[in-house]
Protein backbone atom coordinates (compact mmCIF):
# COMPACT_ATOMS: atom_id res chain seq x y z
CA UNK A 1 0.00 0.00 0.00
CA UNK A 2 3.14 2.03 -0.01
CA UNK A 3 1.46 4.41 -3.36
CA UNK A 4 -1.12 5.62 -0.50
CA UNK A 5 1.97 7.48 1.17
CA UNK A 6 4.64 10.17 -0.46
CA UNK A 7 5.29 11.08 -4.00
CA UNK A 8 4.47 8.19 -6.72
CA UNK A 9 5.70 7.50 -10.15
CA UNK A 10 3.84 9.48 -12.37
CA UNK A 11 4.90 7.63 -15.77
CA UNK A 12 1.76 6.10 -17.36
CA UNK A 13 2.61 2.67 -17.24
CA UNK A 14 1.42 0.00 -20.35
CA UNK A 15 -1.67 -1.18 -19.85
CA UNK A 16 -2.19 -3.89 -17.55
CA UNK A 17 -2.44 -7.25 -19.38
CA UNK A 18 -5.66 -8.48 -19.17
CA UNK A 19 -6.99 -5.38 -21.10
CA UNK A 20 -4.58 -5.79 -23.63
CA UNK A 21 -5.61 -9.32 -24.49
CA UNK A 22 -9.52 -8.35 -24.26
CA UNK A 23 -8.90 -5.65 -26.63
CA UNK A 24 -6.71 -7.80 -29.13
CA UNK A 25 -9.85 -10.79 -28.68
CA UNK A 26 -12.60 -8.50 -29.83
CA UNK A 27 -10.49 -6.43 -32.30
CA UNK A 28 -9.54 -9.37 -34.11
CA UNK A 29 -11.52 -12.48 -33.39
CA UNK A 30 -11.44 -15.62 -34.46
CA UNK A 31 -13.96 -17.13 -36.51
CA UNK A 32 -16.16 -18.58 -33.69
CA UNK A 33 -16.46 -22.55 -33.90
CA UNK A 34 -19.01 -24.20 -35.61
CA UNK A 35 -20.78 -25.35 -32.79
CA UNK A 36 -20.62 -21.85 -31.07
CA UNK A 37 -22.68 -20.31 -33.75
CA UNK A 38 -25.05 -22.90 -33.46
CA UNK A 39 -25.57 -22.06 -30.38
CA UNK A 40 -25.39 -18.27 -30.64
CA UNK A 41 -28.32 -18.73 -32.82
CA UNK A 42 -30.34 -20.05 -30.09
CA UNK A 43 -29.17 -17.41 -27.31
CA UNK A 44 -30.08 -14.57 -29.78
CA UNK A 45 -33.80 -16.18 -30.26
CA UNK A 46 -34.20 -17.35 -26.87
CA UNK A 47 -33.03 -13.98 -25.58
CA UNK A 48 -36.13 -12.03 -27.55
CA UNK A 49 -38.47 -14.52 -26.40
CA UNK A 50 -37.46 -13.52 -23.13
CA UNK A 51 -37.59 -10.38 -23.48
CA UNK A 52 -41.11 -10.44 -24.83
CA UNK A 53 -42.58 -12.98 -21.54
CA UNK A 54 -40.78 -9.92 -19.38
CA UNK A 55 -43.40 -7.49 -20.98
CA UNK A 56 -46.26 -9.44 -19.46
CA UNK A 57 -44.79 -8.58 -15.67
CA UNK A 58 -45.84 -5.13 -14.37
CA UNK A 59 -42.73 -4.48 -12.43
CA UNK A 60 -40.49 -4.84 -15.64
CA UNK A 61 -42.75 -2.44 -17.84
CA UNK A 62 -42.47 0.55 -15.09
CA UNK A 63 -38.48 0.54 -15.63
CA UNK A 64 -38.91 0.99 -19.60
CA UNK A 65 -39.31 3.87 -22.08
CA UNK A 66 -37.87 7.07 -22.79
CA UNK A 67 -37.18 9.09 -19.98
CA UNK A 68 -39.38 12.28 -21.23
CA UNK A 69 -42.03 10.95 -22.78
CA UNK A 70 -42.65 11.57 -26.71
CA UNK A 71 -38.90 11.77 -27.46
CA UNK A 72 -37.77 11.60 -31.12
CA UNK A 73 -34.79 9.52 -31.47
CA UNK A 74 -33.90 9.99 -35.46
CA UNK A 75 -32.45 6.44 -36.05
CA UNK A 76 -32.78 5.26 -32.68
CA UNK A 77 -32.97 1.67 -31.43
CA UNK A 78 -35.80 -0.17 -31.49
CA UNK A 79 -36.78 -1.51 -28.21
CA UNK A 80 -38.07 -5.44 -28.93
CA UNK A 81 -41.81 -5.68 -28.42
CA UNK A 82 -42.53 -2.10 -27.78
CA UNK A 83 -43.43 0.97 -29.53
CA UNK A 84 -39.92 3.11 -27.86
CA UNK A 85 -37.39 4.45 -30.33
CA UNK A 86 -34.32 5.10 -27.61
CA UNK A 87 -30.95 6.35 -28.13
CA UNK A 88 -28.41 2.97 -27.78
CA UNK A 89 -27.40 3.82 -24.30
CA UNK A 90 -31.07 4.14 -23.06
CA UNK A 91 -32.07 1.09 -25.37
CA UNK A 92 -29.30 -1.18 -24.22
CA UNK A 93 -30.96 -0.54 -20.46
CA UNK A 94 -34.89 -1.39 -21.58
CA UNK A 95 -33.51 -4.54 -23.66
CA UNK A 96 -31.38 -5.67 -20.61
CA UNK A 97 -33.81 -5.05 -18.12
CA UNK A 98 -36.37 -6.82 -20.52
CA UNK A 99 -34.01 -10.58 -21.59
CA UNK A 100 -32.91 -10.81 -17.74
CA UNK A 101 -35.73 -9.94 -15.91
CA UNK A 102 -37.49 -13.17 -15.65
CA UNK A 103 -34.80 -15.18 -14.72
CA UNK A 104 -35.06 -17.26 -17.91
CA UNK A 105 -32.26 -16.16 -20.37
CA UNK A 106 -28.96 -18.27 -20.09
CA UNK A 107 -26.46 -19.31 -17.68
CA UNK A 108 -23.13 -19.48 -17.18
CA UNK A 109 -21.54 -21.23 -13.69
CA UNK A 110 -18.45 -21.90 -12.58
CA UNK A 111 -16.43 -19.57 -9.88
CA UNK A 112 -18.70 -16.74 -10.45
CA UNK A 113 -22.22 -17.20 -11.88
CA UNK A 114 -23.88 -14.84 -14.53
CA UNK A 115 -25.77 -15.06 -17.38
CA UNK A 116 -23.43 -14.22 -20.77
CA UNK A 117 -27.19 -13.52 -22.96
CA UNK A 118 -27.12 -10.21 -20.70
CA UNK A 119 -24.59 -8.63 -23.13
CA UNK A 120 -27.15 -8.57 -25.84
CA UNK A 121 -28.67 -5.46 -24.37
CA UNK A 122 -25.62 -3.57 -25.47
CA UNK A 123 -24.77 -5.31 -28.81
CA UNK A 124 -28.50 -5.23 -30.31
CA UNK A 125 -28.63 -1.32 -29.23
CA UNK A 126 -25.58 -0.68 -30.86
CA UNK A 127 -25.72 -2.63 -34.04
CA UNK A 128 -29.23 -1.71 -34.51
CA UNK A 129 -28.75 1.47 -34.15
CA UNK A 130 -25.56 1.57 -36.53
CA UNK A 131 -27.62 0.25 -39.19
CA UNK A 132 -30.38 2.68 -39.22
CA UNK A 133 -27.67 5.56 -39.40
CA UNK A 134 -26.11 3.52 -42.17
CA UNK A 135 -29.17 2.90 -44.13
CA UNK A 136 -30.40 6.75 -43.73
CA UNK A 137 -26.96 7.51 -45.02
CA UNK A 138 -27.35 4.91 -48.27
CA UNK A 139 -24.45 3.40 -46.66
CA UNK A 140 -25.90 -0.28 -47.49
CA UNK A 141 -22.72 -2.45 -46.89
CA UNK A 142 -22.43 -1.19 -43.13
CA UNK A 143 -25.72 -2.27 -42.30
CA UNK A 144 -25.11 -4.87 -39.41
CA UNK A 145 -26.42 -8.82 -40.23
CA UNK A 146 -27.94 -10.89 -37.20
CA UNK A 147 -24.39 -12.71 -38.27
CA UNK A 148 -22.21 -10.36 -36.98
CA UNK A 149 -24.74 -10.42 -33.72
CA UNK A 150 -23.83 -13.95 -33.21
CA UNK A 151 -19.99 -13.34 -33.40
CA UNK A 152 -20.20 -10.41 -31.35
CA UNK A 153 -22.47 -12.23 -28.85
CA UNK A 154 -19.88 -15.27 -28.95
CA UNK A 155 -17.01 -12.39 -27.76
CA UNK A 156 -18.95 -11.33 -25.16
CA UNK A 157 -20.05 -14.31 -24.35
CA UNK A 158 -16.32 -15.65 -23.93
CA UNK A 159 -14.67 -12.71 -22.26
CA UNK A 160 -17.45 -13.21 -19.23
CA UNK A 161 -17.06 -16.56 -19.05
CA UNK A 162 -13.80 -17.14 -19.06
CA UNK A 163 -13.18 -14.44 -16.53
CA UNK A 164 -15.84 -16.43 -14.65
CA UNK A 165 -13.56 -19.24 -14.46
CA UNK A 166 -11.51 -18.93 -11.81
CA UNK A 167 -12.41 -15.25 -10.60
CA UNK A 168 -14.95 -14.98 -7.48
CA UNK A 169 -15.96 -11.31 -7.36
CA UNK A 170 -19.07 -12.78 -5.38
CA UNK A 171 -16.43 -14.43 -2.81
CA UNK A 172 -15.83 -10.11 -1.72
CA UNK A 173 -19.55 -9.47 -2.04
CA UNK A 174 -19.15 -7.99 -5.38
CA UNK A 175 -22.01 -8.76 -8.22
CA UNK A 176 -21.08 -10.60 -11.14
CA UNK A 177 -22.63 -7.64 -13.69
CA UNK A 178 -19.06 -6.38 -12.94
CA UNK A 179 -18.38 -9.10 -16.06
CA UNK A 180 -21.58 -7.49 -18.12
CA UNK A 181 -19.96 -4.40 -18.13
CA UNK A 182 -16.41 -5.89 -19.20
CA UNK A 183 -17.79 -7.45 -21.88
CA UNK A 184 -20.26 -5.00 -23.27
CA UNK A 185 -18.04 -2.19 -23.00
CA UNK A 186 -15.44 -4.02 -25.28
CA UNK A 187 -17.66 -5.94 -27.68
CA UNK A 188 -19.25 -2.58 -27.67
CA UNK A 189 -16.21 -0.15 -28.41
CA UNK A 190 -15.37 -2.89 -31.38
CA UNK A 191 -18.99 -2.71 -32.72
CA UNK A 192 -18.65 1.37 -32.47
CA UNK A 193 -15.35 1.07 -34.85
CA UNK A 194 -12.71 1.52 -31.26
CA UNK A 195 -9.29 0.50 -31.95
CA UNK A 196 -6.85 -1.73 -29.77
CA UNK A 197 -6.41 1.53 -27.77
CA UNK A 198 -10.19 2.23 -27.09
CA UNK A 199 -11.04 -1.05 -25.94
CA UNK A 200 -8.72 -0.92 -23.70
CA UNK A 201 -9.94 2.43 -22.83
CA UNK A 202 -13.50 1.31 -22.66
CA UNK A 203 -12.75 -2.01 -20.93
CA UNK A 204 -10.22 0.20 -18.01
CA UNK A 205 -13.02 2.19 -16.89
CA UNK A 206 -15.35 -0.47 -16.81
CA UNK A 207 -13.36 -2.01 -14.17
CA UNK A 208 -12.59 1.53 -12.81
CA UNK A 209 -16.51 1.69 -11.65
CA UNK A 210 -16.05 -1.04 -9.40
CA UNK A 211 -18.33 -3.38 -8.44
CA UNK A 212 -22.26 -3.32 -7.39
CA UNK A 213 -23.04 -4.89 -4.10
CA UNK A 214 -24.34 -8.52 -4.01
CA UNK A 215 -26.56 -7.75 -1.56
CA UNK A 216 -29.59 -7.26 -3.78
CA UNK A 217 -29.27 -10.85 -4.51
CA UNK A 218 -29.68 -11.74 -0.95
CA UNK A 219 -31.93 -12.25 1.47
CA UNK A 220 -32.66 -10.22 3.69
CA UNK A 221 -32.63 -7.34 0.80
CA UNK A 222 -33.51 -9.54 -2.70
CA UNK A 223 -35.57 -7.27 -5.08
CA UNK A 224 -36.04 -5.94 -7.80
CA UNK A 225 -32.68 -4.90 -8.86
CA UNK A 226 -31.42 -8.10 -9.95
CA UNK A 227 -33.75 -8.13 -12.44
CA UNK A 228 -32.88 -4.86 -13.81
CA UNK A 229 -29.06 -4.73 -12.61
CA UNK A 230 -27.95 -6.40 -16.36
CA UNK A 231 -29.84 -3.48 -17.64
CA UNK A 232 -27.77 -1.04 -16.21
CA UNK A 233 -24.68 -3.02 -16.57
CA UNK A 234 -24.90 -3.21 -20.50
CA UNK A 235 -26.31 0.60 -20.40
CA UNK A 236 -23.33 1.85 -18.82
CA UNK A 237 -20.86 -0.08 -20.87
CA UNK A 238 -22.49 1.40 -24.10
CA UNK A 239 -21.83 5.21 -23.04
CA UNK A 240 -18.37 3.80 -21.94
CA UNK A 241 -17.39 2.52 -25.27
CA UNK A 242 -19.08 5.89 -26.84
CA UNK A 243 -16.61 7.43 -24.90
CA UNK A 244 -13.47 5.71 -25.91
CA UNK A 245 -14.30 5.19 -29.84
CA UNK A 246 -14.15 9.57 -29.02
CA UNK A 247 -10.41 9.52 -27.46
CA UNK A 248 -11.05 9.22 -23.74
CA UNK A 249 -7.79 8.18 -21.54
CA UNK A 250 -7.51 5.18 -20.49
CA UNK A 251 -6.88 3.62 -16.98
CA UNK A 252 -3.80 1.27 -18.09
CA UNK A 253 -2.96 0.06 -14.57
CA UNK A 254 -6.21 -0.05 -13.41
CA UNK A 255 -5.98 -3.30 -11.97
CA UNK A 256 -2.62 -3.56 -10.76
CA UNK A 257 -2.30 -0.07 -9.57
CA UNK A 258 -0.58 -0.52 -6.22
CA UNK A 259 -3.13 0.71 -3.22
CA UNK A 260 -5.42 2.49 -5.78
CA UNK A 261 -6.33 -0.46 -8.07
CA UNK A 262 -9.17 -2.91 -8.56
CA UNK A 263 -6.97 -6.10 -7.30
CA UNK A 264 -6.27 -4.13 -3.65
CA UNK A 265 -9.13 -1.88 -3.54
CA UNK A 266 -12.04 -4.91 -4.16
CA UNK A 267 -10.49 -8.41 -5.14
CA UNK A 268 -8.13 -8.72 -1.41
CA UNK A 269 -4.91 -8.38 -3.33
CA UNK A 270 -5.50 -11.26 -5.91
CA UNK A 271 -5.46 -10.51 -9.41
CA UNK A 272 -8.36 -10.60 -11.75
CA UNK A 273 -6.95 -13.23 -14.80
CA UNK A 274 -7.83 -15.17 -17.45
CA UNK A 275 -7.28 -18.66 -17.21
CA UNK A 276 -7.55 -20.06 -20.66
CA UNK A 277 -7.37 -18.14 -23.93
CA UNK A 278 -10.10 -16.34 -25.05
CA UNK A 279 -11.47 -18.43 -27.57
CA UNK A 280 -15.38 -19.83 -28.53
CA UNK A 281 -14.98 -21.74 -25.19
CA UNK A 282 -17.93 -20.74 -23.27
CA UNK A 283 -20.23 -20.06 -26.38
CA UNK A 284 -20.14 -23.83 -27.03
CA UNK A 285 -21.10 -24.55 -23.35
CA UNK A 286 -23.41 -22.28 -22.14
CA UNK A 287 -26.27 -23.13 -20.31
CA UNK A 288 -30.07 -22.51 -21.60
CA UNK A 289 -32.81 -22.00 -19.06
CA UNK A 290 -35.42 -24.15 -21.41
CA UNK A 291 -38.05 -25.63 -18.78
CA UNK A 292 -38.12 -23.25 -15.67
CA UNK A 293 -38.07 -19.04 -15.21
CA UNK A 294 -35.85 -20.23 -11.71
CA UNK A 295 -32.47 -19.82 -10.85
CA UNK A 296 -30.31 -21.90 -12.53
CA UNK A 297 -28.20 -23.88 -9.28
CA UNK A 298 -32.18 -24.72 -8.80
CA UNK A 299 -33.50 -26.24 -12.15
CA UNK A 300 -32.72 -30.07 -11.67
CA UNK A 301 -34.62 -29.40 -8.02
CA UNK A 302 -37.47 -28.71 -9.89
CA UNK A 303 -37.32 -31.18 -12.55
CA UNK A 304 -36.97 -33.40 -9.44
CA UNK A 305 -40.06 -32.52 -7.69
CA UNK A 306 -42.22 -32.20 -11.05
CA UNK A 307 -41.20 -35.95 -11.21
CA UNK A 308 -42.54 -36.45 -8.29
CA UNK A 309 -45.47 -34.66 -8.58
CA UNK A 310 -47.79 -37.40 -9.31
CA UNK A 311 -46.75 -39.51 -6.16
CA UNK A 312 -47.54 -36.50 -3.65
CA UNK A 313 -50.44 -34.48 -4.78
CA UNK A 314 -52.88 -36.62 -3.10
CA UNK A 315 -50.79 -37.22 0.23
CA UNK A 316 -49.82 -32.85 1.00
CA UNK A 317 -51.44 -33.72 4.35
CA UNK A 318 -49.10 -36.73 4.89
CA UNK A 319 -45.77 -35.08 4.45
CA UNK A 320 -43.50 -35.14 7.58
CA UNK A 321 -40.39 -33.49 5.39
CA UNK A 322 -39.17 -32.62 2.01
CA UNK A 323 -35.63 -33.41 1.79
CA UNK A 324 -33.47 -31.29 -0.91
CA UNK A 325 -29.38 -31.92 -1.52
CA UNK A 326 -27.81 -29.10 -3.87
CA UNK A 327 -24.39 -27.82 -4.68
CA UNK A 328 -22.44 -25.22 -2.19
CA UNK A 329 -23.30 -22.66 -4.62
CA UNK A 330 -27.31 -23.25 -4.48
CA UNK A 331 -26.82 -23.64 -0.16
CA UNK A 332 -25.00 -20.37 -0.55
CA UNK A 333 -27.61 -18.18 -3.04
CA UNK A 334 -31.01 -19.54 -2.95
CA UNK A 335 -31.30 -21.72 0.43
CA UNK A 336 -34.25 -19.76 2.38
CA UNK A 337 -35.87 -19.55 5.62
CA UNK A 338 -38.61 -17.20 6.53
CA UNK A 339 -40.99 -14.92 4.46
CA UNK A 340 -40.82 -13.95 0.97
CA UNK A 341 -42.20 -10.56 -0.02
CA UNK A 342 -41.36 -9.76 -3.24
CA UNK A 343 -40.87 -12.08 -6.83
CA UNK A 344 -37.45 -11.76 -6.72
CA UNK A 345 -37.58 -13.13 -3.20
CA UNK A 346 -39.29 -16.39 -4.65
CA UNK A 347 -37.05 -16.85 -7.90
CA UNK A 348 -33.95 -17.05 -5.52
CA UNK A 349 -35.37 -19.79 -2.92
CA UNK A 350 -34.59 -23.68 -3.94
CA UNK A 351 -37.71 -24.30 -1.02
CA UNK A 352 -40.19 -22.59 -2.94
CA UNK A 353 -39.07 -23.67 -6.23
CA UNK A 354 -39.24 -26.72 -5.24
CA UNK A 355 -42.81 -27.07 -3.45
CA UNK A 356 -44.22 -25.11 -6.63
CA UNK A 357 -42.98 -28.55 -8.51
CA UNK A 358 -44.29 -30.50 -6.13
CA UNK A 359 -47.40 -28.95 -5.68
CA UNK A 360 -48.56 -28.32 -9.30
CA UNK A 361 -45.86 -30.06 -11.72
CA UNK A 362 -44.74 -26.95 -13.49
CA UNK A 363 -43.56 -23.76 -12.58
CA UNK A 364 -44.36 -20.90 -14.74
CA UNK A 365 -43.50 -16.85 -13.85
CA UNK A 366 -46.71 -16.33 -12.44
CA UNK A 367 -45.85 -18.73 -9.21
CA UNK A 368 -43.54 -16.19 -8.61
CA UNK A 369 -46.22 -13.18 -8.31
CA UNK A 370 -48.28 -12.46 -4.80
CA UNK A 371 -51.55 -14.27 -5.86
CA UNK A 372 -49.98 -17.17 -6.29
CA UNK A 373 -47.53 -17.10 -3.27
CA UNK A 374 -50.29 -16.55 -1.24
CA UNK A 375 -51.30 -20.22 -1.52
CA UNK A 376 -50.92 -21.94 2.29
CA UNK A 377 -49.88 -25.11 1.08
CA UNK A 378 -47.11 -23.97 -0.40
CA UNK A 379 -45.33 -22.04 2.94
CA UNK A 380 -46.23 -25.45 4.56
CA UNK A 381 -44.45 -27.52 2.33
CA UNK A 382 -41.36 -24.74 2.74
CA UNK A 383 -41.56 -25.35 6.52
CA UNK A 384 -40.87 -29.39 6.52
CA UNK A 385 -38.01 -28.56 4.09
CA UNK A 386 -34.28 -29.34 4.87
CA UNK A 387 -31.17 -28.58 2.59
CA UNK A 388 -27.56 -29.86 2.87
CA UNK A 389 -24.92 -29.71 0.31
CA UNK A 390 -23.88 -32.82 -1.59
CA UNK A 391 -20.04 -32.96 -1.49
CA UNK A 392 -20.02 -34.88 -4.78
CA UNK A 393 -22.36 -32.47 -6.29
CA UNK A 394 -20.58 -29.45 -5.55
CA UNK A 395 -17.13 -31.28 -7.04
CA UNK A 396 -18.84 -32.26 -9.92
CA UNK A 397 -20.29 -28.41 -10.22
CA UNK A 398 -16.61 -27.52 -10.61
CA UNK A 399 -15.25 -30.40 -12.93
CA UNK A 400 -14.32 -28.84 -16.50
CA UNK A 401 -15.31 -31.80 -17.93
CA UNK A 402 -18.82 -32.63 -15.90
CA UNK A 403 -19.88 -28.80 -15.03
CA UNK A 404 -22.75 -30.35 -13.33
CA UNK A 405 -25.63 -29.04 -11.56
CA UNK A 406 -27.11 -31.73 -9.75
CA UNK A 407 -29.93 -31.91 -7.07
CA UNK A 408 -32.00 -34.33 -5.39
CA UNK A 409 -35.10 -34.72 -3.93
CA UNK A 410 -37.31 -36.71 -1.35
CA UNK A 411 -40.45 -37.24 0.17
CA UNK A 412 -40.80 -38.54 3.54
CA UNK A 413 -44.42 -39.26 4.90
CA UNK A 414 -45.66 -39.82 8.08
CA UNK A 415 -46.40 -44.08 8.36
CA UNK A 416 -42.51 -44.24 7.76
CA UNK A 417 -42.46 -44.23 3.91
CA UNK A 418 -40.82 -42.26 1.34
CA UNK A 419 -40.51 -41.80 -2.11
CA UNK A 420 -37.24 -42.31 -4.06
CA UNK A 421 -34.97 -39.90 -4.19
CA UNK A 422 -34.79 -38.45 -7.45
CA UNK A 423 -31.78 -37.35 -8.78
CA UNK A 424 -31.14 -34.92 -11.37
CA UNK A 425 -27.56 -34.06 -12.21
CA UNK A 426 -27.77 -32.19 -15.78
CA UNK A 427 -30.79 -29.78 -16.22
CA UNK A 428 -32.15 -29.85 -19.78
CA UNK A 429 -30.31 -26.50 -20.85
CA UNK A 430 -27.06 -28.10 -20.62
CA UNK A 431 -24.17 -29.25 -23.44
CA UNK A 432 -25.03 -33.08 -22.52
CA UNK A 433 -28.70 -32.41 -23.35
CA UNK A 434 -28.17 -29.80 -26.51
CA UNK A 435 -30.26 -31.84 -28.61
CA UNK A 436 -33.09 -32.39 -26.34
CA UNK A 437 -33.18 -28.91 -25.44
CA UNK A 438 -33.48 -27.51 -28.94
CA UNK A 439 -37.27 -28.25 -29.81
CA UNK A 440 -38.15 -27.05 -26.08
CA UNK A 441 -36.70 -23.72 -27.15
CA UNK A 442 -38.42 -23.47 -30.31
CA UNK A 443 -41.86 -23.98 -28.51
CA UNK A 444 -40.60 -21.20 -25.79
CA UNK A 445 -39.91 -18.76 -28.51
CA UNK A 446 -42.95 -19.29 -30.70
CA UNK A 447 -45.59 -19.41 -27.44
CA UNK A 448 -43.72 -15.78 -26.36
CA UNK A 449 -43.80 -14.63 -30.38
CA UNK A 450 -47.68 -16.13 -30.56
CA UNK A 451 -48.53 -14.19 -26.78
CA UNK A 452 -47.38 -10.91 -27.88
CA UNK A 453 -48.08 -10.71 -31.95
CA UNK A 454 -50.38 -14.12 -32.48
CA UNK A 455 -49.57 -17.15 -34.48
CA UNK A 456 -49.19 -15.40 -38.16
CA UNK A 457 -45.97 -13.76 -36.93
CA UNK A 458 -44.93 -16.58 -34.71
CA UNK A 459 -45.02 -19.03 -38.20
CA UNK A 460 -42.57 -16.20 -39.77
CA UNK A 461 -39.81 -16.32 -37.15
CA UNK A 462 -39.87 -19.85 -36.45
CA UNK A 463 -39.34 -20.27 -40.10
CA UNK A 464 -36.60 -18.02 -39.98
CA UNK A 465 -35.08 -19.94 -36.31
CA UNK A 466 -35.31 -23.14 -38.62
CA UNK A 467 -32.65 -21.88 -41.14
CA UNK A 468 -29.21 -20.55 -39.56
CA UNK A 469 -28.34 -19.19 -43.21
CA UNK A 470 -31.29 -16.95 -43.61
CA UNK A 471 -31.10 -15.92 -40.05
CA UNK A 472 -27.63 -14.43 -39.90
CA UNK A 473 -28.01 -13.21 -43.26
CA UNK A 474 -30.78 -10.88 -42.33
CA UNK A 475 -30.32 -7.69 -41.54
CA UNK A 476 -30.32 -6.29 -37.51
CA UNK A 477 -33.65 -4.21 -37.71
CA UNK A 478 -35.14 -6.66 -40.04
CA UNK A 479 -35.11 -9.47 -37.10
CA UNK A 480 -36.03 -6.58 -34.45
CA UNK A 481 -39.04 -5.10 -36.59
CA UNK A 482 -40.16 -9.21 -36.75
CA UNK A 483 -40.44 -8.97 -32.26
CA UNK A 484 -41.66 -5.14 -32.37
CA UNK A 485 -45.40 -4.11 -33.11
CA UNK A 486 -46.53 -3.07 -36.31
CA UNK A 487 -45.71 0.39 -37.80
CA UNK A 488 -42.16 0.38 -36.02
CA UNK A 489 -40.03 2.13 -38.51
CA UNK A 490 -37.48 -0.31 -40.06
């Protein structure tokens, strides 16, 4: 801590590794793997579904729109199933908000958790904005294709995940939309036409903001702000990367800065790496949320209790205890006691999660909402419920090769009986289930296209989700007019 004391060094240093090879990733990528694109493809579509089902919840809607209302944005962003026309920095908020705030976009665990999808808030904004100033201009050939979406999505998508790895900003109470704002900001600044130099820029000051407080995540303070926290992640990162593609200084030791930086000030003196190469990695195994809106460490504990479903519904009365094993990671985020007042509350408890299974076989956003949570049976259920970390689970959670996210559950009743314990180790959004997954998130996206616009428009972009080629060859506000009401300017 000696640079807290008497005269420092005032020679700008190089910048501090890790932004270098960020900004050398995005500036010149590698063509992302087959398999990464294939999956891109879904996180793009499964992304606007979400982002549609999120207009059906109140509390999302109220965070959305211009600022002053009637605002004329001359080739703004479209906002995805809304009438708004937002400058990119607003619009990369309101899409945010809108693909995270259900809790049903995709998932990325390891040492810290997030959800990689989040980053499309900033690169839809941008590129669709880009291309409406390029077509105004008769600039044609700069008009951004949903192909260069899934590229850019795959380098945001890796420069999260990766940093995911091994890095624990959640172990120093630090929220992991730090990593949104990493990789919007540079995906961003490259999208904007930023150089080696602004990306590092963009990416320095990203990390120069710090950190926002876990604690929203948590119980005894869970809200709202979870859902919208991506939001403001991707927004900030947009006006970040404006910023740099303009000449803005950089923070080149921003990390290793002794006393002042990010590894002393926030990460205990360890430094923020990369453990692998920046690659197509994490692309290729991400994690879709296909059957639940629930947080992820919790999806096999549902899947476990909707299988068991049909053996309790008729005994409720009988139950003596409800018996859940999870990963250290679901014990330490979504393991419960006590009242739940708020949505956000319920999405982040394994206990109710899991007696909504068992008490109706599904589990469907609404469960989350007070109506439904106002249902006795289901705080009864919550109150014969015990949870206890599975050792092998939680090494299994952390094997590169497994990256498993198993729970169990059983049923105990009071003459002495039980049911099996059911035991789910891979929820159906993971690698090992790809191919199962993929029709389930066809039907998710055309019931969300069908809710909002009916089924004429839901036939059109499920025709385009069944061909790759046509979809990345079509233009950015071609695919955003298809989830936006009619007479949204293209």
């Amino acid at each position: 801590m000696s640079a807290l004391i008497g005269t420092a060094d005032a020679s700008r240093p190089d910048p501090d590794a890790l932004l270098g090879a960020i900004a050398e990733f995005v500036c010149d990528q590698p063509e992302p793997s087959a398999a990464a694109l294939a999956s891109a493809h879904w996180v793009v579509l499964d992304s606007l579904a979400c982002a549609l089902m999120a207009l059906e919840q109140p509390d999302c809607v109220r965070h959305l729109g211009p600022v002053v209302a009637g605002t004329t944005v001359p080739d703004g962003c479209v906002v995805p199933g809304t009438g708004d026309v937002l400058d990119p920095i607003a619009a990369a908020f309101d899409i945010g908000c809108m693909i995270r705030w259900l809790d049903f976009n995709d998932t990325w665990l390891a040492a810290e958790w997030g959800h990689p999808s989040d980053n499309l808030g900033a690169i839809l904004a941008v590129t669709d904005h880009l291309s409406r100033v390029a077509a105004t201009a008769g600039r044609s050939k700069d008009v951004f294709g949903v192909g260069d979406v899934l590229r850019a999505a795959t380098a945001a998508h890796e420069i999260q995940g990766v940093l995911a790895l091994t890095n624990s900003f959640n172990g120093v109470g630090l929220d992991h939309v730090l990593l949104v704002r990493l990789a919007s900001a540079a995906v961003a600044t490259a999208l904007l036409g930023g150089d080696r130099d602004a990306v590092v820029s963009a990416v320095s000051h990203a990390f120069a903001d710090g950190g926002a407080l876990r604690t929203y995540r948590h119980a005894p303070n869970t809200g709202p702000r979870k859902s919208w926290a991506a939001g403001d992640a991707t927004s900030r990162a947009v006006r970040l990367a404006r910023w740099a593609v303009q000449g803005e200084l950089s923070v080149p030791s921003v990390l290793t800065a002794d006393g002042w930086g990010f590894n002393d000030v926030l990460f205990g003196g360890q430094p923020v790496q990369a453990s692998r190469p920046f690659g197509s990695y994490v692309m290729e195994n991400v994690l879709f949320k296909v059957s639940y809106p629930a947080e992820f460490h919790a999806q096999t504990a549902v899947e476990a209790a909707v299988a068991l479903h049909p053996l309790v519904r008729d005994r409720l009365d009988d139950i003596t205890r409800v018996r859940i094993w999870t990963q250290q990671a679901g014990v330490r985020i979504i393991d419960k006691n006590g009242p739940l007042d708020n949505p956000a509350d319920r999405d982040h408890c394994i206990q109710y999660m899991t007696a909504i299974g068992l008490l109706k076989g599904d589990l469907v956003a609404s469960d989350y909402l007070d109506d439904a949570a106002g249902d006795p049976r289901i705080d009864a259920l919550r109150d014969r419920m015990t949870v206890e970390e599975d050792l092998t689970y939680s090494d299994d959670y952390l094997d590169p090769e497994k990256r498993a996210i198993a729970n169990a559950v059983q049923v105990e009743f009071a003459d002495g009986t039980a049911t099996d314990k059911v035991e789910v180790h891979y929820p159906l959004g993971h690698p090992r289930r790809r191919e199962e997954a993929v029709p389930v998130l066809r039907r998710k996206l055309g019931d969300a296209v069908t809710a909002r616009f009916g089924p004429d428009r839901a036939e059109t972009v499920l025709a385009l989700a069944d061909d790759p080629a046509a979809l990345a060859a079509t233009p950015v506000p071609e695919l955003i007019a298809l989830f936006t009401p009619d007479g949204i300017p293209n």
